[in-house]
PDB file of N, CA and C in Angstrom:
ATOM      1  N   UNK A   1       5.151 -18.073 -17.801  1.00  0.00           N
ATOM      2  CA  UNK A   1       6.329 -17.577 -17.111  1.00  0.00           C
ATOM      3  C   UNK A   1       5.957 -17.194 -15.681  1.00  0.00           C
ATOM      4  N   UNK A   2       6.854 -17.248 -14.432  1.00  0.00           N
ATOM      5  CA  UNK A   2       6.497 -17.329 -13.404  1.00  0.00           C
ATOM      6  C   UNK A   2       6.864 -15.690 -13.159  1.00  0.00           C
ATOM      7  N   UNK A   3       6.198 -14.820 -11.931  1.00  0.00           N
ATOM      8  CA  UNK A   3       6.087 -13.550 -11.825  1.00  0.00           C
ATOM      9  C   UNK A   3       6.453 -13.627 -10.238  1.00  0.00           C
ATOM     10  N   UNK A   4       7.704 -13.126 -10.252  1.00  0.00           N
ATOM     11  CA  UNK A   4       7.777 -12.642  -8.563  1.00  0.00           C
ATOM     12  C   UNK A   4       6.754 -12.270  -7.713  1.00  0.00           C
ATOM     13  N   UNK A   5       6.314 -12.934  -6.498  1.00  0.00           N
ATOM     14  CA  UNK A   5       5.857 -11.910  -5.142  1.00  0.00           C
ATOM     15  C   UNK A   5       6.245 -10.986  -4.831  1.00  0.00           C
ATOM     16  N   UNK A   6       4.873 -10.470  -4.914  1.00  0.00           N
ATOM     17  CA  UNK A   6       4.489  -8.512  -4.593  1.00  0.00           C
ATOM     18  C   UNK A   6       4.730  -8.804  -2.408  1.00  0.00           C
ATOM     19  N   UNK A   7       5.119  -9.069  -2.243  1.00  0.00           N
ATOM     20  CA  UNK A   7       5.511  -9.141  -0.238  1.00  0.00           C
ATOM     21  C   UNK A   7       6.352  -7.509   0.409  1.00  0.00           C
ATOM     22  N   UNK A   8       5.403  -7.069   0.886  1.00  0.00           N
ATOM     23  CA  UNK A   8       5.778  -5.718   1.407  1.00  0.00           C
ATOM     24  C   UNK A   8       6.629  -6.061   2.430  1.00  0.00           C
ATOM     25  N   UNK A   9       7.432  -5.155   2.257  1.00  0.00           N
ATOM     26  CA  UNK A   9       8.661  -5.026   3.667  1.00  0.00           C
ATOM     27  C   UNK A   9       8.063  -4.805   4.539  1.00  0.00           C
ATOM     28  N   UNK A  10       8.260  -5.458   6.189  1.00  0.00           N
ATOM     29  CA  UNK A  10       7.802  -5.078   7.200  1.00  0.00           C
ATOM     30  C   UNK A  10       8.927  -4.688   8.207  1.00  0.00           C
ATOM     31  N   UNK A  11      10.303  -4.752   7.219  1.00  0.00           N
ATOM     32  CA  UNK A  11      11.159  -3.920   8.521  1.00  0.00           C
ATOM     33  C   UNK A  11      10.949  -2.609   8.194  1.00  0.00           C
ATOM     34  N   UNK A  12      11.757  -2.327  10.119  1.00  0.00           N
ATOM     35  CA  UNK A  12      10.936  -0.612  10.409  1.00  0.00           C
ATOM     36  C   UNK A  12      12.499  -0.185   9.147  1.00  0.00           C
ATOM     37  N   UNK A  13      11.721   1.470   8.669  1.00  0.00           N
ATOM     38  CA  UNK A  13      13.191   2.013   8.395  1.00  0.00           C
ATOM     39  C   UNK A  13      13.434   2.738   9.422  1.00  0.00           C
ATOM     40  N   UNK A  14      15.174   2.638   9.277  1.00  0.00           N
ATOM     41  CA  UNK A  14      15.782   3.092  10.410  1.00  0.00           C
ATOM     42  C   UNK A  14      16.811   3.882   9.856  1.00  0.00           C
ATOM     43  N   UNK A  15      16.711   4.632   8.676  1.00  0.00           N
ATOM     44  CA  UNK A  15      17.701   5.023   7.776  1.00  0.00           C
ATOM     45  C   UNK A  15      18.192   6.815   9.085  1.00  0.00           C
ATOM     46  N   UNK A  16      17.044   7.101   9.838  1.00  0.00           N
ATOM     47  CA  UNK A  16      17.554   8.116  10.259  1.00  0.00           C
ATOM     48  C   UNK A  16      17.546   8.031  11.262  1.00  0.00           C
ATOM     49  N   UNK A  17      17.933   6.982  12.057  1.00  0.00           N
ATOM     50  CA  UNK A  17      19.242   7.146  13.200  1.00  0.00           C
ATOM     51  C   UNK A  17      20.335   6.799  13.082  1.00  0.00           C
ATOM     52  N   UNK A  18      21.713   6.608  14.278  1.00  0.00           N
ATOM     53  CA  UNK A  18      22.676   6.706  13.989  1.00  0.00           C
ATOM     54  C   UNK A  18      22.981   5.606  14.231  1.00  0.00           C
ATOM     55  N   UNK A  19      24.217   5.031  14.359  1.00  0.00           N
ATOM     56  CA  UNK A  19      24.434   3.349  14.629  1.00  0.00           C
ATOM     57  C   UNK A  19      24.698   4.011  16.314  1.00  0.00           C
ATOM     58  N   UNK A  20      24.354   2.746  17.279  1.00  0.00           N
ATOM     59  CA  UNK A  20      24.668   3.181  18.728  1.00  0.00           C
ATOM     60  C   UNK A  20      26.238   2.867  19.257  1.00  0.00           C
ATOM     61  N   UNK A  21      26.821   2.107  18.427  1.00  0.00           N
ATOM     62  CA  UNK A  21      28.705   2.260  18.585  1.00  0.00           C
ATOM     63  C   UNK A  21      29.123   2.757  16.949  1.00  0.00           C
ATOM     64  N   UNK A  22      29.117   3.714  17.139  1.00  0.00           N
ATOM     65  CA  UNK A  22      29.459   5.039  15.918  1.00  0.00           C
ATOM     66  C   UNK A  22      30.814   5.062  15.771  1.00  0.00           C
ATOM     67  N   UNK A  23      31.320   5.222  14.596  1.00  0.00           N
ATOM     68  CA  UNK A  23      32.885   5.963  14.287  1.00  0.00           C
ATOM     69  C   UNK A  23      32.762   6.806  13.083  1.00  0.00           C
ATOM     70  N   UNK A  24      33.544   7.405  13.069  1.00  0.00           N
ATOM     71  CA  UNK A  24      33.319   8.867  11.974  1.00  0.00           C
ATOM     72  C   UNK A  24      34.313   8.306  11.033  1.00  0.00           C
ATOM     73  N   UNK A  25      33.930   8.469   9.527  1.00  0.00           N
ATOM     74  CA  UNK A  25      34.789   8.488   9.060  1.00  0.00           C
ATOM     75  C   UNK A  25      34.381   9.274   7.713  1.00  0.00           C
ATOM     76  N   UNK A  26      35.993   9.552   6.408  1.00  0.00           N
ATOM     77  CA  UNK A  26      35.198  10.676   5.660  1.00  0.00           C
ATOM     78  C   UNK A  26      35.422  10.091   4.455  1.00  0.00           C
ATOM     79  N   UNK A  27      34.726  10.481   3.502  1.00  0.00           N
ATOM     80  CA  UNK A  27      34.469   9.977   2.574  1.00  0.00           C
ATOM     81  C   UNK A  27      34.778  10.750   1.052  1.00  0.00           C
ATOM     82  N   UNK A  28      34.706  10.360   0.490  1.00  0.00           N
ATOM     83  CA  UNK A  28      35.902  10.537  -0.927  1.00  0.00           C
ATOM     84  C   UNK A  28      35.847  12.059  -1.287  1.00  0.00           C
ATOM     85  N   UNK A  29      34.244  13.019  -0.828  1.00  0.00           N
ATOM     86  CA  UNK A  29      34.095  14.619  -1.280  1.00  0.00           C
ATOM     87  C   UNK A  29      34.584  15.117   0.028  1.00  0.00           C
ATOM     88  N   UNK A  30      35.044  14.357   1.053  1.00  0.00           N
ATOM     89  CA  UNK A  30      35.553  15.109   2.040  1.00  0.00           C
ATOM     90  C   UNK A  30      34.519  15.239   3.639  1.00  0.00           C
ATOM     91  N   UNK A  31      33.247  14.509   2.916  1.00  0.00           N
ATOM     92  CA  UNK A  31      31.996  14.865   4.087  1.00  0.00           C
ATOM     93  C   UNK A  31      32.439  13.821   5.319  1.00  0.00           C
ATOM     94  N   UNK A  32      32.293  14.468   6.608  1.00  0.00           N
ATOM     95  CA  UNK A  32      32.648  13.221   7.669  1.00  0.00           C
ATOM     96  C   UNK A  32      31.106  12.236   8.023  1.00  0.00           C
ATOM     97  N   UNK A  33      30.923  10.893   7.762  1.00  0.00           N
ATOM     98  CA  UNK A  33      29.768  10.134   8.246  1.00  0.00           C
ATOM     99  C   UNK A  33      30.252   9.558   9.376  1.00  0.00           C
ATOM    100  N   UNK A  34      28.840   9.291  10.117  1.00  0.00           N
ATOM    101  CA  UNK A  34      29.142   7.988  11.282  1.00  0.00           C
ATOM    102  C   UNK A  34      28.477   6.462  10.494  1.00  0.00           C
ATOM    103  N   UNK A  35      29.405   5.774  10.639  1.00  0.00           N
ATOM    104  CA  UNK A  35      29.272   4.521  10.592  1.00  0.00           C
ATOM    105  C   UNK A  35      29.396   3.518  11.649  1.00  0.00           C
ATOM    106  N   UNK A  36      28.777   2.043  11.955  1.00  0.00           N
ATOM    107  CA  UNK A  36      28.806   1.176  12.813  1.00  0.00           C
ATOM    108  C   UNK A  36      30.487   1.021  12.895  1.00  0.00           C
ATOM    109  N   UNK A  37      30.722   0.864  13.668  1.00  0.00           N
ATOM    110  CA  UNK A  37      32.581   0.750  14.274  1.00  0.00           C
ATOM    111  C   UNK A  37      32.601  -0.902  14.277  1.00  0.00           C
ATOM    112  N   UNK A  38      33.407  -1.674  13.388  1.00  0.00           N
ATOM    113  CA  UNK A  38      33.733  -2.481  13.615  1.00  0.00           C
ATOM    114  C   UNK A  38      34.258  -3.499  14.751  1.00  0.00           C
ATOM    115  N   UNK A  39      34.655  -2.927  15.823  1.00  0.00           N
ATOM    116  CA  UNK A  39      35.473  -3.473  16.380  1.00  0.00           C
ATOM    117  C   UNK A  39      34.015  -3.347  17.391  1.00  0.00           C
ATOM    118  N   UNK A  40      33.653  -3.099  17.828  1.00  0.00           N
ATOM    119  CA  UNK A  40      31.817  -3.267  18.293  1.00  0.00           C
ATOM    120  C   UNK A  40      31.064  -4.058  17.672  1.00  0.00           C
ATOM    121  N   UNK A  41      31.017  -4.224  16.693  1.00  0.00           N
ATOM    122  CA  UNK A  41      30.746  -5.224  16.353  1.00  0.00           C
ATOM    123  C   UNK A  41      31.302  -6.377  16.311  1.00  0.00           C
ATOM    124  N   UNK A  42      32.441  -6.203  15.763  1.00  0.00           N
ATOM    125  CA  UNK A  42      32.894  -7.842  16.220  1.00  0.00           C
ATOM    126  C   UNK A  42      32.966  -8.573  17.759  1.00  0.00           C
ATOM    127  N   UNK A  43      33.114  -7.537  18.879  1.00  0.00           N
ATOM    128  CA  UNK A  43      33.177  -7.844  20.248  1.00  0.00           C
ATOM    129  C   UNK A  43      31.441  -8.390  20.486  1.00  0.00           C
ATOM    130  N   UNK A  44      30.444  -7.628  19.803  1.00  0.00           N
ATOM    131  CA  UNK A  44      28.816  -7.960  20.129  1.00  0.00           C
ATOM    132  C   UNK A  44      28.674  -9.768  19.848  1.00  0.00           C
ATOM    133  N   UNK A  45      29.242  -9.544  18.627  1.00  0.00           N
ATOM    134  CA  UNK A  45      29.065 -11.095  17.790  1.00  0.00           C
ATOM    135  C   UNK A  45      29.907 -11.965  18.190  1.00  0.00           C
ATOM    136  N   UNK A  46      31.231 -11.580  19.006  1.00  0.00           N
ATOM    137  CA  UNK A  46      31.504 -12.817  19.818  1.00  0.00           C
ATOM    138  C   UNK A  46      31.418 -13.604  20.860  1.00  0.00           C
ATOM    139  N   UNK A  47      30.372 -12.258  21.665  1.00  0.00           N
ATOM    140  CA  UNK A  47      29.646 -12.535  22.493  1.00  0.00           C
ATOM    141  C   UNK A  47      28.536 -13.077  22.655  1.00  0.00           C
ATOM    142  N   UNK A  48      27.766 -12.903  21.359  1.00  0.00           N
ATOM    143  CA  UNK A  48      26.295 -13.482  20.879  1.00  0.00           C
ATOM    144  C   UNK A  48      27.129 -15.162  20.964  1.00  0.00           C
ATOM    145  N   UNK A  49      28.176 -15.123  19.868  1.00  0.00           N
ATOM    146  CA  UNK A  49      28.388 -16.926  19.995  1.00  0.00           C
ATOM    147  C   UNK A  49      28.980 -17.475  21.090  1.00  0.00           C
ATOM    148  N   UNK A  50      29.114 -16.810  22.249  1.00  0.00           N
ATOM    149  CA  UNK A  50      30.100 -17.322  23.702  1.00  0.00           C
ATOM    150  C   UNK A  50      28.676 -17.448  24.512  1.00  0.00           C
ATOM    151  N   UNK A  51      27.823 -17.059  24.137  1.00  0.00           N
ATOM    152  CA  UNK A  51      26.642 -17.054  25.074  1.00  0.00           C
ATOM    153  C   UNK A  51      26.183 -18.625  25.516  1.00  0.00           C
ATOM    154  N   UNK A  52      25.967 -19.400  24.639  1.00  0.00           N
ATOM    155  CA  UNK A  52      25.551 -20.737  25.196  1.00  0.00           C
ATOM    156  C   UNK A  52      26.950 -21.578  25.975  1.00  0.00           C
ATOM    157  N   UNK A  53      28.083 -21.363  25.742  1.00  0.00           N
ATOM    158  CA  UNK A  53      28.936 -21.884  26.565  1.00  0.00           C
ATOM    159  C   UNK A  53      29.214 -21.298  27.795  1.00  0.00           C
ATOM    160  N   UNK A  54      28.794 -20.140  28.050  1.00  0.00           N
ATOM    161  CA  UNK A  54      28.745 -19.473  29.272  1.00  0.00           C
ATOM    162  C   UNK A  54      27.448 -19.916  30.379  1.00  0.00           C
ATOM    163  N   UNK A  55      26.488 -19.609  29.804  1.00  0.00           N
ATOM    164  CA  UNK A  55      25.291 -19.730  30.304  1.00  0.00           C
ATOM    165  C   UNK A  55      24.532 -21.589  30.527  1.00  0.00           C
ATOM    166  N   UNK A  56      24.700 -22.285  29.428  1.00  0.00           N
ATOM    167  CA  UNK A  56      24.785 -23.515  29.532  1.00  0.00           C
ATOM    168  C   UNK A  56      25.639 -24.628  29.051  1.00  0.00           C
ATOM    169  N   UNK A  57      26.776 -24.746  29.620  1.00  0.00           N
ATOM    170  CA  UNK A  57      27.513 -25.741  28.868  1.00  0.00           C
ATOM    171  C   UNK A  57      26.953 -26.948  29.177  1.00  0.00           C
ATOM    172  N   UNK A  58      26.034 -27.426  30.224  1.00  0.00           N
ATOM    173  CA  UNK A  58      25.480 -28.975  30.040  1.00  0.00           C
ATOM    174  C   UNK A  58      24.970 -29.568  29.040  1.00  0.00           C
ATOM    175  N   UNK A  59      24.117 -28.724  28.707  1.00  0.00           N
ATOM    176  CA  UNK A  59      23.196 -29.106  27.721  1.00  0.00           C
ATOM    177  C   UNK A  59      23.751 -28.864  26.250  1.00  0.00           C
ATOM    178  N   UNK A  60      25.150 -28.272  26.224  1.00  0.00           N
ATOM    179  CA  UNK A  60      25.336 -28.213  25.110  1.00  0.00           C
ATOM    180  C   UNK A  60      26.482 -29.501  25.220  1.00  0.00           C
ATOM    181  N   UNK A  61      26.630 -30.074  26.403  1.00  0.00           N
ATOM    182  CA  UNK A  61      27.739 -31.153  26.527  1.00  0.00           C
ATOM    183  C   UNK A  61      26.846 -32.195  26.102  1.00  0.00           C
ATOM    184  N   UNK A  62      25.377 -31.912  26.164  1.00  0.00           N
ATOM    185  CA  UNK A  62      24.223 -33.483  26.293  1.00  0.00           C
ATOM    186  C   UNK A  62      24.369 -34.039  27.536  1.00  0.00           C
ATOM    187  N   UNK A  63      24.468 -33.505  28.830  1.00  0.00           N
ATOM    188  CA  UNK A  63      24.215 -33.797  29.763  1.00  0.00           C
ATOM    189  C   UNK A  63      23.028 -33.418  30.330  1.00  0.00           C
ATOM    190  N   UNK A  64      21.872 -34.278  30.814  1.00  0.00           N
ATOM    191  CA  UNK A  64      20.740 -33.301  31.315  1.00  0.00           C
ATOM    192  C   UNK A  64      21.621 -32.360  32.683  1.00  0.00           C
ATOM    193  N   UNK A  65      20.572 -31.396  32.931  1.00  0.00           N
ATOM    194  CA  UNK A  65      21.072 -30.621  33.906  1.00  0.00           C
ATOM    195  C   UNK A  65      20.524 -31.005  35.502  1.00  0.00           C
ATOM    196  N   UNK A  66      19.945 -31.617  35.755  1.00  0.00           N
ATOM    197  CA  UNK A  66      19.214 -31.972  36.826  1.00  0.00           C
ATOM    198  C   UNK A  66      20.615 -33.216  37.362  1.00  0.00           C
ATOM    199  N   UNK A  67      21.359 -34.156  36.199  1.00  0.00           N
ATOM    200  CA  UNK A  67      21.997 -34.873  37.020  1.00  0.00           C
ATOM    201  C   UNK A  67      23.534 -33.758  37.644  1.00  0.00           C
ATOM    202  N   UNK A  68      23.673 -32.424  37.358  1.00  0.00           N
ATOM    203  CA  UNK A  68      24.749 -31.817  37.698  1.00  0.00           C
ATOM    204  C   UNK A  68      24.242 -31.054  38.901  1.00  0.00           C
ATOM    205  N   UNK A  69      22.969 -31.238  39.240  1.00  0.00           N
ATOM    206  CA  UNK A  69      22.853 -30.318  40.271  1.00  0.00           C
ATOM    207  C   UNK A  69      23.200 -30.951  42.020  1.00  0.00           C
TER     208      UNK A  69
END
């Protein structure tokens, strides 16, 4: 029978900081948490995927860039 890999985690924990675009919200005993704010996130990640059409649309057209210059 085959036995899973023993592979130690090498991400850092980060369990005790806060998210850096925070929203409060409370939770079912009443305690208020900060959580990552959605709407920060979704603006980060549509920016992560707008990045190559901003920065290079040649090369993502398959045009070398040397004939646009």
């Amino acid at each position: 029978m085959t036995q899973p890999l023993l592979i130690p985690n090498l991400l850092a924990d980060q369990s005790f900081k806060t998210p850096q675009f925070a929203t409060t919200v409370k939770t079912a005993n009443g305690a208020e948490i900060k959580v990552a704010d959605p709407r920060a996130s979704r603006a980060l990640i549509s920016l992560m995927d707008m990045g190559p059409f901003l920065v290079e649309p040649p090369a993502i057209m398959g045009v070398p860039r040397p004939l646009l210059n």
